[in-house]
N, C-alpha and C. Protein backbone atom coordinates (compact mmCIF):
# COMPACT_ATOMS: atom_id res chain seq x y z
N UNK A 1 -3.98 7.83 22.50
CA UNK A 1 -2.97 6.79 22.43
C UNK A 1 -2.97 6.11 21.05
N UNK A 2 -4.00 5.92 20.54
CA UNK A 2 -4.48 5.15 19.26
C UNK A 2 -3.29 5.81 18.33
N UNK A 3 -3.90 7.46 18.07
CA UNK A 3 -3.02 8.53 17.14
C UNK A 3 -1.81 8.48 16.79
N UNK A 4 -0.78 8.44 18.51
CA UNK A 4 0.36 8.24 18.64
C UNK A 4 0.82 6.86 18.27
N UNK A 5 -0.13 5.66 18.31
CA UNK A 5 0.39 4.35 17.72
C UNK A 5 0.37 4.46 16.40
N UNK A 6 -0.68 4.87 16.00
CA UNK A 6 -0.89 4.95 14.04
C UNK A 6 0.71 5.95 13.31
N UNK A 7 0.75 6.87 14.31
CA UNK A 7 1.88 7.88 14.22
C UNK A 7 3.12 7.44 13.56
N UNK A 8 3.67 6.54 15.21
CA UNK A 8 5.01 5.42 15.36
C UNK A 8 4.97 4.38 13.86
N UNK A 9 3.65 3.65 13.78
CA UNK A 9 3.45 2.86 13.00
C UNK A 9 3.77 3.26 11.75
N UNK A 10 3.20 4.74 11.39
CA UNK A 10 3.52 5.18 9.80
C UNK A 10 4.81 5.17 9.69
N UNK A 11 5.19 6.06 10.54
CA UNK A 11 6.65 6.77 10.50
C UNK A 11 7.53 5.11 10.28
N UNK A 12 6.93 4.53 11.06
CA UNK A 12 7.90 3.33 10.28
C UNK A 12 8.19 2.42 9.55
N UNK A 13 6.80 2.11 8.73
CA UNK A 13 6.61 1.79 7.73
C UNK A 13 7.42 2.44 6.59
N UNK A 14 6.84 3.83 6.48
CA UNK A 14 7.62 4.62 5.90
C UNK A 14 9.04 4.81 5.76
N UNK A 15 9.45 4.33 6.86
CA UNK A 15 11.08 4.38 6.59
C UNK A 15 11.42 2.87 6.09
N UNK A 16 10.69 1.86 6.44
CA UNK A 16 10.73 0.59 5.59
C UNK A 16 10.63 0.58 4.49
N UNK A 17 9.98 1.74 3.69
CA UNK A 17 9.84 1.88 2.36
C UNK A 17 11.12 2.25 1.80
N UNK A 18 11.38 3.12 2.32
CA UNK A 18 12.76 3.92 2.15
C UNK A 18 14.09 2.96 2.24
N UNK A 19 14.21 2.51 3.11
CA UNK A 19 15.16 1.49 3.49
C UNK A 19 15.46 0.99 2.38
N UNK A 20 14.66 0.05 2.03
CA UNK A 20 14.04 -1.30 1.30
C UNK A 20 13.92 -0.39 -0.01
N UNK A 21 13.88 0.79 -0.52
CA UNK A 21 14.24 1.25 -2.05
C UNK A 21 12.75 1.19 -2.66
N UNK A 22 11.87 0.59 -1.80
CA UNK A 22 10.27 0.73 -2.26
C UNK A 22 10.13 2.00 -2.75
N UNK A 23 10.24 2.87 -2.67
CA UNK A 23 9.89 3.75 -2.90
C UNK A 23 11.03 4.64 -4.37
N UNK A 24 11.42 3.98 -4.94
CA UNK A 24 12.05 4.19 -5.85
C UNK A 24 11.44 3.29 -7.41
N UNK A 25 10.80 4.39 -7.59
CA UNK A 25 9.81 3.85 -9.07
C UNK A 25 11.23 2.99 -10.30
N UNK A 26 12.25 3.39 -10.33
CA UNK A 26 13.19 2.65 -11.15
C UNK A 26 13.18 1.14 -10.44
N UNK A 27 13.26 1.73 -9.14
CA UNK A 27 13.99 0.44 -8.74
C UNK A 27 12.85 -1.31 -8.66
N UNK A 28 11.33 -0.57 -8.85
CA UNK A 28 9.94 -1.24 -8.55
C UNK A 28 9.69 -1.53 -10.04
N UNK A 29 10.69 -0.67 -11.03
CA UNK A 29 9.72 -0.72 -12.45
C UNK A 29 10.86 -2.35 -13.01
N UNK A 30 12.21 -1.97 -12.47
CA UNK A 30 13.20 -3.56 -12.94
C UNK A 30 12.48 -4.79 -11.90
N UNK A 31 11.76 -4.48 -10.91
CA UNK A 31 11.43 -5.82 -10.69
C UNK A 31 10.16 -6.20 -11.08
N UNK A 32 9.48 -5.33 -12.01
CA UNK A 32 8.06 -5.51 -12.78
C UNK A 32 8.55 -6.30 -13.74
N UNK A 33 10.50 -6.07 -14.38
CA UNK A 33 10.46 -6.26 -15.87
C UNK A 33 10.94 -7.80 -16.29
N UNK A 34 10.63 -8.60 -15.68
CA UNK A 34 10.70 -10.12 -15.55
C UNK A 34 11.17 -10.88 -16.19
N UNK A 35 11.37 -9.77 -18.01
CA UNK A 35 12.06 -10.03 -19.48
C UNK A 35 12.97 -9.48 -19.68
N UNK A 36 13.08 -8.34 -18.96
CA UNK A 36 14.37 -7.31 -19.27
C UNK A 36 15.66 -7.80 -18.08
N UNK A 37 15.50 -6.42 -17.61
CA UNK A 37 16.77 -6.16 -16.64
C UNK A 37 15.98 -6.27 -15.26
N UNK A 38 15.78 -7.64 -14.90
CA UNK A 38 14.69 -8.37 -14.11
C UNK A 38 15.55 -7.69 -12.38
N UNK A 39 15.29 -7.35 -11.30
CA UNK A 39 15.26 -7.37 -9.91
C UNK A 39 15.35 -7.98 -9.17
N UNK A 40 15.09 -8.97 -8.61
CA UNK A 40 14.35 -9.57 -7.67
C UNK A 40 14.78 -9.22 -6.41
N UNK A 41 15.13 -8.03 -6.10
CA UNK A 41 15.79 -8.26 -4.39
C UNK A 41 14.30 -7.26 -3.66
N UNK A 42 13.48 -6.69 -4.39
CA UNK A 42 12.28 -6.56 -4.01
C UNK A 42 11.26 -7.68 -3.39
N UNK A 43 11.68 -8.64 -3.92
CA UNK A 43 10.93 -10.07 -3.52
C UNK A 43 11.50 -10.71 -2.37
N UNK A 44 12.81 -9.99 -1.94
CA UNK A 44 13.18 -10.54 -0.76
C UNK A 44 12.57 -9.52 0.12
N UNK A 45 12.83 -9.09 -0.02
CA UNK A 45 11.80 -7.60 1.08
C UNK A 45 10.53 -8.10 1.26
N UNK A 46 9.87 -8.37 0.41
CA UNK A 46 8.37 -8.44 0.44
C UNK A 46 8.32 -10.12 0.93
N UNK A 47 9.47 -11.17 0.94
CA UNK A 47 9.18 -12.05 1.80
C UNK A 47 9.58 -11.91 3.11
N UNK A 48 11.01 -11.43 3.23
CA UNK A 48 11.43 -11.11 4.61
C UNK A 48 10.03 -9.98 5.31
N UNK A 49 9.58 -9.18 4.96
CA UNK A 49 8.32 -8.21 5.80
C UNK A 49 6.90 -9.52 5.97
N UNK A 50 6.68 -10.61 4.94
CA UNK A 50 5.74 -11.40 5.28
C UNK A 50 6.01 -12.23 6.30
N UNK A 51 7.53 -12.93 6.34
CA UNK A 51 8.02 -13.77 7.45
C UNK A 51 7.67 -13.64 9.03
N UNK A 52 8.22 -11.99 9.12
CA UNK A 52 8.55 -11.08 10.06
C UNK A 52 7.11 -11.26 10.75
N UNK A 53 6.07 -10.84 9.89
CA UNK A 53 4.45 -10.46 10.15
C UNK A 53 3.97 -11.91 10.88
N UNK A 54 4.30 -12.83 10.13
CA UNK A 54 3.75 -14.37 10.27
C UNK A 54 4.20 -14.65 12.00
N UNK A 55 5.78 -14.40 12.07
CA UNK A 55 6.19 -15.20 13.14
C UNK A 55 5.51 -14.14 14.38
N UNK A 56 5.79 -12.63 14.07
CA UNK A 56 5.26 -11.75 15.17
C UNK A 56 3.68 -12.02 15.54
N UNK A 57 2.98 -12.27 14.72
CA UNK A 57 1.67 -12.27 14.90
C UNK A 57 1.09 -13.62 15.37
N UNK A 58 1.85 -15.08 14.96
CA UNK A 58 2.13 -16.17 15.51
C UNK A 58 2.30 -16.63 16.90
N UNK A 59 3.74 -15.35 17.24
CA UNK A 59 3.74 -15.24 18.66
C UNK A 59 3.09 -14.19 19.56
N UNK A 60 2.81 -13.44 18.89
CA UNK A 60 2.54 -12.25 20.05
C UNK A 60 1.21 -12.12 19.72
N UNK A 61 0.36 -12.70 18.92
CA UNK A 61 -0.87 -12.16 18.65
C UNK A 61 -2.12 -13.28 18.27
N UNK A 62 -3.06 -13.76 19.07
CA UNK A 62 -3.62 -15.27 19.14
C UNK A 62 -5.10 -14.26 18.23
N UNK A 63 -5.22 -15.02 17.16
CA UNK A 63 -6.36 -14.80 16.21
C UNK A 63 -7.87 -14.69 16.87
N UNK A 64 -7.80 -15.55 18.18
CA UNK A 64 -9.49 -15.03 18.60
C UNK A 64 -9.01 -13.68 20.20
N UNK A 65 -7.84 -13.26 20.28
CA UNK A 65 -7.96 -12.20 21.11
C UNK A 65 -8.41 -10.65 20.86
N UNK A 66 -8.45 -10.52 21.67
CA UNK A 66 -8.99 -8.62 21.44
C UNK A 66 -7.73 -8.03 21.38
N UNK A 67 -7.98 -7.07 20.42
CA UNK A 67 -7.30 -6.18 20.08
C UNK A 67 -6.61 -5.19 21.33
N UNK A 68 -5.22 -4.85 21.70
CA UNK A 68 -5.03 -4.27 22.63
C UNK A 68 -5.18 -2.69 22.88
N UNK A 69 -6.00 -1.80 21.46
CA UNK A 69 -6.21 -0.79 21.87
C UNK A 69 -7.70 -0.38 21.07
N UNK A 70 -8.58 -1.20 20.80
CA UNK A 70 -9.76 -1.83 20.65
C UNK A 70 -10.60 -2.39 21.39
N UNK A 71 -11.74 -2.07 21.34
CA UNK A 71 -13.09 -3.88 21.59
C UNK A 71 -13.09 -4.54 20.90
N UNK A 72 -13.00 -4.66 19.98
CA UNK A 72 -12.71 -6.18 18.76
C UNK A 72 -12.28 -5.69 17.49
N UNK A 73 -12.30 -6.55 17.01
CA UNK A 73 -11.42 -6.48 15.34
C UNK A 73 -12.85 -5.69 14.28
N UNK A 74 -11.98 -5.04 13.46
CA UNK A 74 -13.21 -4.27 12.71
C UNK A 74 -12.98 -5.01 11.28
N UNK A 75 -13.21 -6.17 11.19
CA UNK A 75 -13.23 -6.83 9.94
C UNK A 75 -14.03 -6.61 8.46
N UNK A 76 -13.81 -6.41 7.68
CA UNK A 76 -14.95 -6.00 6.45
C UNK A 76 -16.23 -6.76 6.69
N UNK A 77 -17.21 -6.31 6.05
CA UNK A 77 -18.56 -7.14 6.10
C UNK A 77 -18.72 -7.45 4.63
N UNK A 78 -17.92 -7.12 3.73
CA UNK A 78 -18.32 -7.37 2.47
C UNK A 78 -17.14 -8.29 1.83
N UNK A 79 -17.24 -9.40 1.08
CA UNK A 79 -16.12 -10.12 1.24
C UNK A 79 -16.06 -10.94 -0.06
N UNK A 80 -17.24 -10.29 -0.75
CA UNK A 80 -17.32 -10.83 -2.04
C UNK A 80 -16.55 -9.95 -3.27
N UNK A 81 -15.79 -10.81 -4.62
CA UNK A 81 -15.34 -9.96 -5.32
C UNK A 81 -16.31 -9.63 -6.54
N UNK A 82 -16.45 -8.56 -6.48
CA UNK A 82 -17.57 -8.09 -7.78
C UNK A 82 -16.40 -7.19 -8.70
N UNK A 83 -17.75 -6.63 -9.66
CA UNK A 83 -16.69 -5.76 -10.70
C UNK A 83 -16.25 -4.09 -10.18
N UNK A 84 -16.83 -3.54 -9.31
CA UNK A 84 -15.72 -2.24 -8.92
C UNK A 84 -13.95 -2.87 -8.66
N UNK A 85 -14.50 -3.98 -7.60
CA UNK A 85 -13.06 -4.34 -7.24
C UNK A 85 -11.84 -4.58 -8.17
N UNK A 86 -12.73 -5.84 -9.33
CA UNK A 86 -12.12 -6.22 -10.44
C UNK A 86 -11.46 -5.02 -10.85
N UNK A 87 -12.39 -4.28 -11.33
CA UNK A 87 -11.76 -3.01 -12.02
C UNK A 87 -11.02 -2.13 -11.43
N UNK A 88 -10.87 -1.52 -10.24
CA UNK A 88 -10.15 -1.01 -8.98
C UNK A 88 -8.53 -2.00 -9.33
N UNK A 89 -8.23 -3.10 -9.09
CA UNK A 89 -7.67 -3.75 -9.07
C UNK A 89 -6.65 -3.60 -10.17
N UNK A 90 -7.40 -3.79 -11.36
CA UNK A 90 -6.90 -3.93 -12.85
C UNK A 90 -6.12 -2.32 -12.57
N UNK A 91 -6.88 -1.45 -12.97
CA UNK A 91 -6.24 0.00 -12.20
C UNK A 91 -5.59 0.42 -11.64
N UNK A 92 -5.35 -0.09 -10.04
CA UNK A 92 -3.91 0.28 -9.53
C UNK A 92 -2.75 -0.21 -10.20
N UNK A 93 -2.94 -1.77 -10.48
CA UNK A 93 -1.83 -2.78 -11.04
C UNK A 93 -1.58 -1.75 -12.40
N UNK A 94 -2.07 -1.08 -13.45
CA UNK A 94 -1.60 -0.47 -14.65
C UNK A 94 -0.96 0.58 -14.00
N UNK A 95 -1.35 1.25 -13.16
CA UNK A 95 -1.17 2.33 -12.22
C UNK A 95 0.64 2.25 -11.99
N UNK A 96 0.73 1.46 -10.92
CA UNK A 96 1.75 1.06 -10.56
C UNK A 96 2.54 0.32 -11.37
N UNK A 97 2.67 -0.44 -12.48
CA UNK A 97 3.11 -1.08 -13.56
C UNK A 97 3.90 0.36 -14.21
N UNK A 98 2.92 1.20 -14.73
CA UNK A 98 3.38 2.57 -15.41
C UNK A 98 4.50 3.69 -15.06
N UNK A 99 4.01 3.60 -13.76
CA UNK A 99 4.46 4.89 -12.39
C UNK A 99 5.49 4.55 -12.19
N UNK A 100 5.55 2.86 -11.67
CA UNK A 100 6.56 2.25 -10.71
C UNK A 100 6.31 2.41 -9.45
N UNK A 101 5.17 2.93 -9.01
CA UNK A 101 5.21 3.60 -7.75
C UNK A 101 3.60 3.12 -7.03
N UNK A 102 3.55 2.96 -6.11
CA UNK A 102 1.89 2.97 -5.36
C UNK A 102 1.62 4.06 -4.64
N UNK A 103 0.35 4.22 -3.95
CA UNK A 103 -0.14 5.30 -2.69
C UNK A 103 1.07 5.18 -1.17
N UNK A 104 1.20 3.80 -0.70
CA UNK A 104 2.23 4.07 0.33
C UNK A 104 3.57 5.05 -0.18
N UNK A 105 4.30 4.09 -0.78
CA UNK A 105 5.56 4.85 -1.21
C UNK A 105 5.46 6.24 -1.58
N UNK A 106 4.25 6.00 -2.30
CA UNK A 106 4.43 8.01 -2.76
C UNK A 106 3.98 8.89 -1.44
N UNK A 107 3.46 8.57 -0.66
CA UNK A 107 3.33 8.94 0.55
C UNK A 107 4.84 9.53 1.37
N UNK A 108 5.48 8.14 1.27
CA UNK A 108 6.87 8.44 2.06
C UNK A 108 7.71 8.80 1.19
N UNK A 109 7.62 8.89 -0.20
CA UNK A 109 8.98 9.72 -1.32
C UNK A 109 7.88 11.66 -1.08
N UNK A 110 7.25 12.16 -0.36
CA UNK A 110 6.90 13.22 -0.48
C UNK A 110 7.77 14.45 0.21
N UNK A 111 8.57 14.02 1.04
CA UNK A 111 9.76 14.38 1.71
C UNK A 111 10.57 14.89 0.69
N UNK A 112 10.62 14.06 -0.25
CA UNK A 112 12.08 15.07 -1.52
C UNK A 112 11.33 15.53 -1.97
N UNK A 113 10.08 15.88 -2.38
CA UNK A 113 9.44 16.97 -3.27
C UNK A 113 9.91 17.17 -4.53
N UNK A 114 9.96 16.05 -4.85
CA UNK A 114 10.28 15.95 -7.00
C UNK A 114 9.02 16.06 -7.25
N UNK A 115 9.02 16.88 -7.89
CA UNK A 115 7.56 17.43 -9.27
C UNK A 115 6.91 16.25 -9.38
N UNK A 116 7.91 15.22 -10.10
CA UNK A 116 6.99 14.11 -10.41
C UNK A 116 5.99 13.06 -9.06
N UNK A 117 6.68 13.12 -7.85
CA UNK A 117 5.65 12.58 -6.81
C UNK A 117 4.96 13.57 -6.62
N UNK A 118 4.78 14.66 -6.68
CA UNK A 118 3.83 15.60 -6.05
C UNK A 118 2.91 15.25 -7.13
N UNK A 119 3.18 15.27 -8.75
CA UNK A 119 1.92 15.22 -9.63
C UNK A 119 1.56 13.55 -9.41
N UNK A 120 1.80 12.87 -8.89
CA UNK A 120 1.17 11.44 -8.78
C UNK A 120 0.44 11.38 -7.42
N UNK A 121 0.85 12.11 -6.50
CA UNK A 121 0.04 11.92 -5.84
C UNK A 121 -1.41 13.36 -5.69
N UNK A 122 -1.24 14.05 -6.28
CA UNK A 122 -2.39 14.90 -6.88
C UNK A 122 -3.16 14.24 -7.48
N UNK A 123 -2.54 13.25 -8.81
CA UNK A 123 -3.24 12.84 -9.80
C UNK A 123 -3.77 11.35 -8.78
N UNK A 124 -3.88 11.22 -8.16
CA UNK A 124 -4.19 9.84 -6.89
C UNK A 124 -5.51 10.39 -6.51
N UNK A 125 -5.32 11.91 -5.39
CA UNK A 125 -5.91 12.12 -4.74
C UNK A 125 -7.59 12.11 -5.89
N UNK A 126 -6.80 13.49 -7.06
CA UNK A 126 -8.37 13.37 -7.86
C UNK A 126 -9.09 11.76 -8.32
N UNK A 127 -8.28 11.09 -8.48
CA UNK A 127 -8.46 9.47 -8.92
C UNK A 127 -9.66 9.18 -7.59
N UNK A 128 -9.40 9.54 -6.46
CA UNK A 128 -9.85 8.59 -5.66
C UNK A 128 -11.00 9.69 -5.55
N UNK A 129 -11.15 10.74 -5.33
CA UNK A 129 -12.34 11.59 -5.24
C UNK A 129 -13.15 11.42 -6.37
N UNK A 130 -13.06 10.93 -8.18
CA UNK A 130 -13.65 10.84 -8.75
C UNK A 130 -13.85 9.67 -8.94
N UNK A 131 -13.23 8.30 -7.82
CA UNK A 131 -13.93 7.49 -7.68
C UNK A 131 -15.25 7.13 -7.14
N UNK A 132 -14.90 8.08 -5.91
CA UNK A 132 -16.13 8.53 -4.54
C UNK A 132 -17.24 9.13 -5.42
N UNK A 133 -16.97 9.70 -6.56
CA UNK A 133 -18.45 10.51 -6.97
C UNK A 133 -19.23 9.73 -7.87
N UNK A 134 -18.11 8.76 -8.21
CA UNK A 134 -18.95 7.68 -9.25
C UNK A 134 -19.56 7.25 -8.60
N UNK A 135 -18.94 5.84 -7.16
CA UNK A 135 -20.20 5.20 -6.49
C UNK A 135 -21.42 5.89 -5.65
N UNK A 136 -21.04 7.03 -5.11
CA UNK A 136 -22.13 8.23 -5.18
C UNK A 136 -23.54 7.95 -5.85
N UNK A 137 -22.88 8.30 -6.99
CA UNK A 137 -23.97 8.40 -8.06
C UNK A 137 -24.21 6.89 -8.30
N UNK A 138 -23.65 6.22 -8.10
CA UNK A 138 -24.26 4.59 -8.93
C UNK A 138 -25.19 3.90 -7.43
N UNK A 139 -24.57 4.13 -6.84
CA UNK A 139 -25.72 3.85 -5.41
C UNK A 139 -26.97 4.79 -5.55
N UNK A 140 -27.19 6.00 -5.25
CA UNK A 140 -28.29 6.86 -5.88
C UNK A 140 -29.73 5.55 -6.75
């Protein structure tokens, strides 16, 4: 049941991306450009999806209940910001600044199969595997 919720859930996120033009690196790179040929209807999206979250979770979802397809909430245990994060951070933001694009969206632009999402999200996947081998080795 979990599978089939995560399933529903992507699939529609994903089309929220789509909808909403997220997933269009032009359209993510004019609302980066704050000096230029500035956007902002990205910022309505990204408040209207926070609104949405606030009031649904407000009403339908009380902060000390259990999870309805869970035993409890699997919250991080680590909650401090150190320097992987810092730097992780700094990284996606150049990442996405450059691209126009993040890991969700390129996820759901993989459907048209333009050269250029397929090499970003290749060039992701090795990113994140030669992240994994760094802390590997730095834990060691």
């Amino acid at each position: 049941m979990q599978i089939i919720i995560a399933l529903i859930s992507g699939i529609l996120f994903g089309l929220g991306l789509t909808i909403s033009q997220m997933v269009n690196p032009n359209k993510v790179l004019n609302f980066l450009d704050i000096s230029g040929h500035w956007d902002p209807s990205l910022a309505l999206v990204m408040l209207a999806a926070v609104s949405v979250f606030g009031l649904g979770y407000k009403i339908l979802i009380k902060p000390e209940s259990k999870p309805i397809l869970a035993q409890s909430f699997s919250l991080p245990s680590k909650t401090d910001i150190d320097k992987p994060l810092v730097i992780g951070a700094i990284i996606f933001g150049l990442g996405w600044g450059l691209a126009g694009i993040c890991p969700g969206p390129a996820i759901s632009n993989i459907s048209a199969g333009e050269p250029k999402i397929l090499g970003f999200i290749i060039m992701m996947l090795i990113g994140m595997k030669t992240a994994n081998l760094i802390l590997a080795k730095s834990n060691k």
